[in-house]
N, C-alpha and C. Protein backbone atom coordinates (compact mmCIF):
# COMPACT_ATOMS: atom_id res chain seq x y z
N UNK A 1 -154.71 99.60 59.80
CA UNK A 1 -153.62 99.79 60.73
C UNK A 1 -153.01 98.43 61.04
N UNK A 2 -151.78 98.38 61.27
CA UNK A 2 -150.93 97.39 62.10
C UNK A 2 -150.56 97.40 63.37
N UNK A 3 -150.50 96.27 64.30
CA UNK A 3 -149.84 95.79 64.82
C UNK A 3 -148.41 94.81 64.75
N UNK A 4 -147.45 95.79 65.21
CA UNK A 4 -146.34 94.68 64.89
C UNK A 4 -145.81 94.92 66.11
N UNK A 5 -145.39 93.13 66.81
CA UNK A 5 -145.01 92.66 67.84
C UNK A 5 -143.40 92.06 67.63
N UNK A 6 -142.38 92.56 68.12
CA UNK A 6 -140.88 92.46 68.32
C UNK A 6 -140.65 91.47 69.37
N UNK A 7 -140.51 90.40 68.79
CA UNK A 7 -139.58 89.35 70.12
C UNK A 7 -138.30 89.74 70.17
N UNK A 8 -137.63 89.73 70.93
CA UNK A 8 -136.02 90.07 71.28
C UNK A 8 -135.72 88.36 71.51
N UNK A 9 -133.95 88.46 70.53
CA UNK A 9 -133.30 87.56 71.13
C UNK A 9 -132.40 87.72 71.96
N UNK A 10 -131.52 88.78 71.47
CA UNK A 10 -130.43 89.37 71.96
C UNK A 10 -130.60 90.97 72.61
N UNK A 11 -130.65 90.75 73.93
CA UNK A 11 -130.98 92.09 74.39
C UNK A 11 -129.12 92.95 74.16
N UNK A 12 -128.45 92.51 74.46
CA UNK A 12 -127.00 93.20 74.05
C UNK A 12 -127.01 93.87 72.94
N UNK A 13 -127.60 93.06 71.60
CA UNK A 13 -127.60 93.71 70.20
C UNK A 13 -129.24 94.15 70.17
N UNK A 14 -130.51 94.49 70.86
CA UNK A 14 -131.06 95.42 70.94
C UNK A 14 -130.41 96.54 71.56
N UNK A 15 -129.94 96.05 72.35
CA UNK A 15 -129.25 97.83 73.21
C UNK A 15 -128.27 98.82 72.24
N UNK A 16 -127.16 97.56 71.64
CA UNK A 16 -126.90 98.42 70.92
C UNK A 16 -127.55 99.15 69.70
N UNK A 17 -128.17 98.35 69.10
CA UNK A 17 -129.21 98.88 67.96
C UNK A 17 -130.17 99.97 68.27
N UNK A 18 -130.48 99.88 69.32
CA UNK A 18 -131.17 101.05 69.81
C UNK A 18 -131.29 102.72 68.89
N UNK A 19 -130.44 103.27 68.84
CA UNK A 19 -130.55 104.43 67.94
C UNK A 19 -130.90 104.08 66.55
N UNK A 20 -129.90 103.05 66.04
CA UNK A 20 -130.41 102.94 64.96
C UNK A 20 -131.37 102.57 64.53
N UNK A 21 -132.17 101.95 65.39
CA UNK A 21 -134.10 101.54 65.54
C UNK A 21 -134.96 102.92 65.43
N UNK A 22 -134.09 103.73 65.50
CA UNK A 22 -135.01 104.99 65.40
C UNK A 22 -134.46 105.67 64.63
N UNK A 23 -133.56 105.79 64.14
CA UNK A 23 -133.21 106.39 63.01
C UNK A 23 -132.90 106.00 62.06
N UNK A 24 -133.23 105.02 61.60
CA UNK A 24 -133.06 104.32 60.35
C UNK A 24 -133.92 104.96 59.53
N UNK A 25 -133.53 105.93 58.28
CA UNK A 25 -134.07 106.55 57.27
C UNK A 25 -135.39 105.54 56.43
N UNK A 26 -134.98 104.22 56.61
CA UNK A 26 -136.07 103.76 55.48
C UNK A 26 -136.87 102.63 56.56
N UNK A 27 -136.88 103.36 58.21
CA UNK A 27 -137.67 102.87 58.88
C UNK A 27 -138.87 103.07 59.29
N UNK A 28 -139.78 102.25 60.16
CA UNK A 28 -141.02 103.54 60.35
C UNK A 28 -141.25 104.49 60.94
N UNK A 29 -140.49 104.80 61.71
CA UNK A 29 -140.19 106.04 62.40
C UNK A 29 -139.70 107.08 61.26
N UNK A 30 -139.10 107.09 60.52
CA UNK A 30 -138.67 108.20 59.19
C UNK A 30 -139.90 108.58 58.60
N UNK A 31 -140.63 107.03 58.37
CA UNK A 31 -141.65 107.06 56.80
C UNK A 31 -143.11 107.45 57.52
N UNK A 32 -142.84 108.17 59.19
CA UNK A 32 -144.07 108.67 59.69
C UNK A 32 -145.39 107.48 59.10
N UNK A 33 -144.88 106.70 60.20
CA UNK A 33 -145.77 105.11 59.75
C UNK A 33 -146.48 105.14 61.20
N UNK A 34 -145.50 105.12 62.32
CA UNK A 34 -145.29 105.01 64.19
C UNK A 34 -146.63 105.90 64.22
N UNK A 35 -147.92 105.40 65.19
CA UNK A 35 -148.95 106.16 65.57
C UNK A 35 -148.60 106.11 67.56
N UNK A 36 -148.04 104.59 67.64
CA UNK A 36 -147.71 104.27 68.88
C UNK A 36 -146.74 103.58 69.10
N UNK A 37 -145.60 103.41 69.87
CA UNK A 37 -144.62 102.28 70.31
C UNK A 37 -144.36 102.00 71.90
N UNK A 38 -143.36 101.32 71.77
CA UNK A 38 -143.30 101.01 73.40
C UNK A 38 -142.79 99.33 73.22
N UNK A 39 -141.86 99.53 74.57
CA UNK A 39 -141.09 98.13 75.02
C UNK A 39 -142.09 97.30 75.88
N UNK A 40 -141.99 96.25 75.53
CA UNK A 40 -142.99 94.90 76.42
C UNK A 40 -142.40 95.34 78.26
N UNK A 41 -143.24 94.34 78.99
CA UNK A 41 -142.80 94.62 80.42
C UNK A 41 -143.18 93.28 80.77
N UNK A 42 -142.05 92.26 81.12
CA UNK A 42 -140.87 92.67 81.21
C UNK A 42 -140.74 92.66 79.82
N UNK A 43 -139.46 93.44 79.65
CA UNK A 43 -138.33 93.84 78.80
C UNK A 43 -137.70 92.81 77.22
N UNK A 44 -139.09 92.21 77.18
CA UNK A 44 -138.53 90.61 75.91
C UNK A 44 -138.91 90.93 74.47
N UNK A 45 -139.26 92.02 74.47
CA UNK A 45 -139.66 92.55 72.69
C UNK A 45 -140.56 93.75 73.10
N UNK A 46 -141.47 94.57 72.03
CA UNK A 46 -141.93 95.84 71.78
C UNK A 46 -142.97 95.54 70.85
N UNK A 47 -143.65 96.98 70.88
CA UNK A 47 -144.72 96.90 70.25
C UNK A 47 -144.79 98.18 69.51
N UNK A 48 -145.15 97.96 68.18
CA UNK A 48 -146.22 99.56 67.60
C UNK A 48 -147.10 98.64 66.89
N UNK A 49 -148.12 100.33 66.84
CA UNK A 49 -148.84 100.58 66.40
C UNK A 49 -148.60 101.66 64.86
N UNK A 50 -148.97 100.52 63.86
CA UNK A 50 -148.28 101.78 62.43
C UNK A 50 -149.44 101.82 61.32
N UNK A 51 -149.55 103.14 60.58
CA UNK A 51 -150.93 103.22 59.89
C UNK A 51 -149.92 103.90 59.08
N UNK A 52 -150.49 102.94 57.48
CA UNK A 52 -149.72 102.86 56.24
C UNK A 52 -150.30 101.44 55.44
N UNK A 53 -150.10 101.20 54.68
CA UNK A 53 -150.82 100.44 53.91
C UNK A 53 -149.79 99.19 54.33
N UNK A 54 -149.90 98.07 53.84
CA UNK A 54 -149.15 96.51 54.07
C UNK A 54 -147.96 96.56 53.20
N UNK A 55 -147.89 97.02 52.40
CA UNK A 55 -146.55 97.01 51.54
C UNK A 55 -145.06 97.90 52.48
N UNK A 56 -145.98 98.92 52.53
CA UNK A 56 -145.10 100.17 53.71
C UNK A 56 -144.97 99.83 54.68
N UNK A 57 -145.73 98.53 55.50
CA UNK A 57 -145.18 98.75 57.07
C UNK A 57 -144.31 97.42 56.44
N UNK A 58 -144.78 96.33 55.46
CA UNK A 58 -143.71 95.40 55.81
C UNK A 58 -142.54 95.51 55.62
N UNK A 59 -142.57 96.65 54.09
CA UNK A 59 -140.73 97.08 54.07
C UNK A 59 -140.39 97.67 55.15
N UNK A 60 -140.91 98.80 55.66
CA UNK A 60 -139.85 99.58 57.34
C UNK A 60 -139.94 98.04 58.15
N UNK A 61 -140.44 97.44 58.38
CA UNK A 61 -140.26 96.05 59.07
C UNK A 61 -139.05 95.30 58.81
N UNK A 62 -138.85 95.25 57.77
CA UNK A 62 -137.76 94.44 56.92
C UNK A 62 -136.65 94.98 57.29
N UNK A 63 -136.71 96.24 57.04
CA UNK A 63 -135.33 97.24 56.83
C UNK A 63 -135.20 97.37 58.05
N UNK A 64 -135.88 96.91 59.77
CA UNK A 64 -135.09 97.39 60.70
C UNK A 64 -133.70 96.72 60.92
N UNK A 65 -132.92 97.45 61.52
CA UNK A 65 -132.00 96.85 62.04
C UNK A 65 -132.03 95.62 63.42
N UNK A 66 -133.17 95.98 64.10
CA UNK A 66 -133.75 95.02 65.17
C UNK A 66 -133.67 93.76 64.27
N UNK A 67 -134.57 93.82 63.05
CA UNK A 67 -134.93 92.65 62.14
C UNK A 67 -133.63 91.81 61.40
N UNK A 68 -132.82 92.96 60.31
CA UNK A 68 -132.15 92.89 59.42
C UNK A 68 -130.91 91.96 60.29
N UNK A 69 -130.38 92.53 61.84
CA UNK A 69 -129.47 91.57 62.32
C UNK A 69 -129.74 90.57 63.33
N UNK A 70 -131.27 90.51 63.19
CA UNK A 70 -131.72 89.18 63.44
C UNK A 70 -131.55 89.09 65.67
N UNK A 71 -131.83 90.19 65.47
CA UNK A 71 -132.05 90.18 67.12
C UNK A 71 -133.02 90.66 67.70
N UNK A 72 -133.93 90.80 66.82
CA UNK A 72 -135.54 90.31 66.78
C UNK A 72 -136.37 89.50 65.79
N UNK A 73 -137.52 89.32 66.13
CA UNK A 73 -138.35 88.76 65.12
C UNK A 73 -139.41 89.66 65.16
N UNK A 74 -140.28 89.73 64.12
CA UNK A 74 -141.56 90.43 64.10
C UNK A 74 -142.41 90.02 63.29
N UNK A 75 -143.81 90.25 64.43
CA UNK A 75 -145.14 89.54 63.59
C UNK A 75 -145.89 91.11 63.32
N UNK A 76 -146.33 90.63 62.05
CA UNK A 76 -147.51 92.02 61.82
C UNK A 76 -149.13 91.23 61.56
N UNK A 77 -149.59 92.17 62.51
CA UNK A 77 -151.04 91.73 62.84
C UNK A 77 -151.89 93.06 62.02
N UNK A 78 -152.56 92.67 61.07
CA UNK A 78 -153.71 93.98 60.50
C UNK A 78 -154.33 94.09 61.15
N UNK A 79 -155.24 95.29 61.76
CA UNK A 79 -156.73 95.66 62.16
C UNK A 79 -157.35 96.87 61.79
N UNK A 80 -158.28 97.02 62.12
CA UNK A 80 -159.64 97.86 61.62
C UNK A 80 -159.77 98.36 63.17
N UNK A 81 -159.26 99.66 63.15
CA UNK A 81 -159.98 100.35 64.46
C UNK A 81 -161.12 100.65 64.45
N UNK A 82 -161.94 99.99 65.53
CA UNK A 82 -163.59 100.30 65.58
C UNK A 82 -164.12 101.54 66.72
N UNK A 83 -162.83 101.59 67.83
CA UNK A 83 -163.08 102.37 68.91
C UNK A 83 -161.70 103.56 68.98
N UNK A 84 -161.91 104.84 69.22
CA UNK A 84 -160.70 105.57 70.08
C UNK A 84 -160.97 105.77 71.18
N UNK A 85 -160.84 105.94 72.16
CA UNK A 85 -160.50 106.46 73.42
C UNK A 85 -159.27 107.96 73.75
N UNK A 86 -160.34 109.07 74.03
CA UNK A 86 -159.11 110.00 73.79
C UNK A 86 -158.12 110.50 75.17
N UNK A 87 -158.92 110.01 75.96
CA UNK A 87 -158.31 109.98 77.54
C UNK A 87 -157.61 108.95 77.66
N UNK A 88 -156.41 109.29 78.30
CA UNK A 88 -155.82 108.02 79.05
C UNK A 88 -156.29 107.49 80.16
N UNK A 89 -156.16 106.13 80.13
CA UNK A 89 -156.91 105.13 80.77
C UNK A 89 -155.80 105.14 82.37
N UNK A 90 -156.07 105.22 83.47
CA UNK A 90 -155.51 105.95 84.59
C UNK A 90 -154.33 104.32 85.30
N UNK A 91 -153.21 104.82 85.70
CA UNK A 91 -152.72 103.99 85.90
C UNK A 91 -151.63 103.49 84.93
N UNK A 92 -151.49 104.32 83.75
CA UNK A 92 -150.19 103.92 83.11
C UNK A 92 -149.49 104.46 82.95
């Protein structure tokens, strides 16, 4: 599994990009990659969680539009899940 972490530069051209962050056909949201996502707090980049091999998450990585017009950056972190937790943890 991956972790990939979204710095924002331009919150104007995240806002607008917005749909197309999710609907971008050759993104990970299409290629059913997304196990988890979600915006940082405060509001300066995002996070998923994507399970797919390294070739697959780095192309939907590549191909976002967040990425492609450069009004984010993104790091991809590999890991090995050792634990689930199937309850939510109270308070979020």
């Amino acid at each position: 599994m991956f972790l990939v972490l979204l710095k924002y530069h331009s919150m104007e051209a995240i806002d607008a990009l917005l749909e197309q962050h999710y609907a971008n056909p050759h993104g990970a949201f299409a290629k059913g990659l997304v196990r988890l996502a979600g915006r940082l707090e405060p509001r300066t980049g995002g996070l998923m969680v994507l399970d797919g091999t390294r070739e697959e998450v780095e192309r939907a990585v590549a191909r976002d539009p967040f990425v492609t017009s450069r009004a984010a950056t993104a790091e991809i972190v590999e890991f090995i899940p050792t634990r689930q937790i199937s309850e939510p943890v109270s308070g979020s």
